[in-house]
Protein backbone atom coordinates (compact mmCIF):
# COMPACT_ATOMS: atom_id res chain seq x y z
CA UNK A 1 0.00 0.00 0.00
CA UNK A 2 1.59 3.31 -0.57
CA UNK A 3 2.21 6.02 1.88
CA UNK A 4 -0.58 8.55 0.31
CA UNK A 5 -3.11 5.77 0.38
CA UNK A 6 -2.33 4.61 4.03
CA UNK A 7 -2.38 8.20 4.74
CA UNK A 8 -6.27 8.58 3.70
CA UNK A 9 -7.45 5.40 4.97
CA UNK A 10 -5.92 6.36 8.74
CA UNK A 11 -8.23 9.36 8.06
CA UNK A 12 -11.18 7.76 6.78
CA UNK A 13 -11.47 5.52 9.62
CA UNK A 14 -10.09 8.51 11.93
CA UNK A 15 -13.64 10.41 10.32
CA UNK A 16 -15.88 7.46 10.45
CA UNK A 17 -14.58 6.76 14.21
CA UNK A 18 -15.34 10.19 15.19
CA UNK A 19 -18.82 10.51 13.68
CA UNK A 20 -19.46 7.40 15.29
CA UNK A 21 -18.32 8.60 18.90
CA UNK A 22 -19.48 12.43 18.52
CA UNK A 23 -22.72 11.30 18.16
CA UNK A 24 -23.04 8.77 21.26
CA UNK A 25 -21.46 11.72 23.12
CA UNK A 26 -23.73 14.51 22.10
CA UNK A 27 -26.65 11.74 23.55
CA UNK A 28 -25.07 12.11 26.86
CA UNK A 29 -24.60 15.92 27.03
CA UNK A 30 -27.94 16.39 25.66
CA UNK A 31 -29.64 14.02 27.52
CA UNK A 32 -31.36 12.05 24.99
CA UNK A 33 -34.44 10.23 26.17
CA UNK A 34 -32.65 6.70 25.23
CA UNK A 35 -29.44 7.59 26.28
CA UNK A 36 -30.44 8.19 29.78
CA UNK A 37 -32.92 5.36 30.12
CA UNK A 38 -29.76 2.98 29.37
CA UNK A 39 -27.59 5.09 31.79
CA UNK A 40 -30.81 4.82 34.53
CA UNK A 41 -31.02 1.08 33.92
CA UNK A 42 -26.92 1.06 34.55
CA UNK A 43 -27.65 2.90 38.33
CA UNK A 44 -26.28 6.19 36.60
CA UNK A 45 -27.69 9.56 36.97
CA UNK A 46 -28.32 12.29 34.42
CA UNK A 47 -25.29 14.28 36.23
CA UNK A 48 -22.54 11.99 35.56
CA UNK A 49 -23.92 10.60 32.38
CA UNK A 50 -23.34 14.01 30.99
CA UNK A 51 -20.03 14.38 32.78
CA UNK A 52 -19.09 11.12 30.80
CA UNK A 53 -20.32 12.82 27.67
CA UNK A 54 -18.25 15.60 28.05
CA UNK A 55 -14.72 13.61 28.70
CA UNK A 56 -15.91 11.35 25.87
CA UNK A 57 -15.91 14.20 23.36
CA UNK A 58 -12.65 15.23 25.28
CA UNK A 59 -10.93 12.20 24.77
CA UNK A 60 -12.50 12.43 20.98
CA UNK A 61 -11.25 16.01 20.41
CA UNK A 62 -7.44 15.06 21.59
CA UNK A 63 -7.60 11.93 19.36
CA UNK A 64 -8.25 13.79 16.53
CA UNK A 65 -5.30 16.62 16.51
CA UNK A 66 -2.47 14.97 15.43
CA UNK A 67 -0.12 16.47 18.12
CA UNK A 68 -2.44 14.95 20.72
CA UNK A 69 -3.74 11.97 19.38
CA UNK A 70 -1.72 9.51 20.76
CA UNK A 71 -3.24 10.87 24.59
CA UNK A 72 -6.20 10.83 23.04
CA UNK A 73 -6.04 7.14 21.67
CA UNK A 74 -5.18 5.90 25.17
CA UNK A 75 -7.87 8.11 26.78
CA UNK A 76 -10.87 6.54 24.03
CA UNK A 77 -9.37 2.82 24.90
CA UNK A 78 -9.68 3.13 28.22
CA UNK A 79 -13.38 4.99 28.03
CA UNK A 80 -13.84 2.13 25.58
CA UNK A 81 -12.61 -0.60 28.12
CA UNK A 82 -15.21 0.79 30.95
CA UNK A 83 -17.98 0.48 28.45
CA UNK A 84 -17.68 -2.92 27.73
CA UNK A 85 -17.16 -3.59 31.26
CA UNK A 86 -20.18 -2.02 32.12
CA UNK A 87 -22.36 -3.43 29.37
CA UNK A 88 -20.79 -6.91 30.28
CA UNK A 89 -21.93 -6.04 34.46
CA UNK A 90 -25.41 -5.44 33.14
CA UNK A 91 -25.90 -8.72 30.91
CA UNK A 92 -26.03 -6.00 27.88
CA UNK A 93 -24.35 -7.10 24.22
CA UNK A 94 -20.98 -5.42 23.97
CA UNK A 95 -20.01 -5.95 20.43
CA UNK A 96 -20.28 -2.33 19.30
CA UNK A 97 -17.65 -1.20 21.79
CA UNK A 98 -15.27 -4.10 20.80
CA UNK A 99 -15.55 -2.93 17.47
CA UNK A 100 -15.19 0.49 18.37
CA UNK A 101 -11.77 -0.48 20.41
CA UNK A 102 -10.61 -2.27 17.23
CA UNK A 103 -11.42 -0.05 15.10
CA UNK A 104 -9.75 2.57 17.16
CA UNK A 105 -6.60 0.70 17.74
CA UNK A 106 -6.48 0.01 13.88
CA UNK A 107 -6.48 3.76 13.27
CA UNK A 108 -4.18 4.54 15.61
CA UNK A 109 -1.50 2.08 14.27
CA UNK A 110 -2.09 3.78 10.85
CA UNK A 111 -2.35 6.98 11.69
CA UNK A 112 0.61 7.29 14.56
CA UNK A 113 4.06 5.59 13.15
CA UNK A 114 6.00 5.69 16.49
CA UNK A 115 2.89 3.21 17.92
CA UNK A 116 3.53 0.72 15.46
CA UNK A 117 6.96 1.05 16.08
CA UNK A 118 6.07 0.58 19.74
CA UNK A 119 4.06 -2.38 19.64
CA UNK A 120 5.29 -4.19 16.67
CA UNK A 121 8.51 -4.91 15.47
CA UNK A 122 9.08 -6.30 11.81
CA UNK A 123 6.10 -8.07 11.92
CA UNK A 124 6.43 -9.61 15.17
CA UNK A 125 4.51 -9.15 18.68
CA UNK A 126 5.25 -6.73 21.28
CA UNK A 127 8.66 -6.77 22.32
CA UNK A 128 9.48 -7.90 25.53
């Protein structure tokens, strides 16, 4: 794959990622009717379901400036982690947020050199 075509498919699913996530957090700020039914069912309050909206689009907003975005990568999987932890708590299907993780972890490979440099090394698993 060349460099200008890895280049707009890190973006692409950088774009598609943060559609995806704008929009669930935007749910919590706003206090969508849904939203906060799910959070009620989960023992969490309006309050801190907006509070969670607002570091999600935090976390979001870091991921996507290229000077941040590694912060904001770790930030997203670990917001990402809680949610599946929670839905998996609660009985509730978690295979959007594993796809989310992936998808975010995917990105972030492509889109951040120095993390695939990190955490693989000519094809191989993490160093050790």
């Amino acid at each position: 794959m060349s460099p200008k075509a890895i280049k707009i498919t890190g973006w692409a699913l950088t774009i598609l990622l943060g559609l995806f996530l704008m929009m669930s957090a935007l749910m919590k700020i706003m206090q969508n009717d849904t939203a906060v039914a799910q959070a009620s069912s989960f023992g969490i309050d309006a309050a801190v379901y907006r509070f969670i909206g607002i570091l999600e689009i935090t976390s979001l907003i870091l991921f996507l400036i290229p000077r941040t975005g590694v912060l904001g990568t770790l930030l997203l999987a670990a917001y990402l982690g809680g949610a599946i932890v929670t839905h998996l708590q609660h009985h509730e299907p978690v295979i959007m947020a594993v796809i989310f993780q992936a998808v975010l972890w995917i990105t972030a490979v492509i889109r951040f050199p120095e993390l695939k440099q990190r955490l693989l090394v000519n094809g191989k698993t993490i160093k050790q």
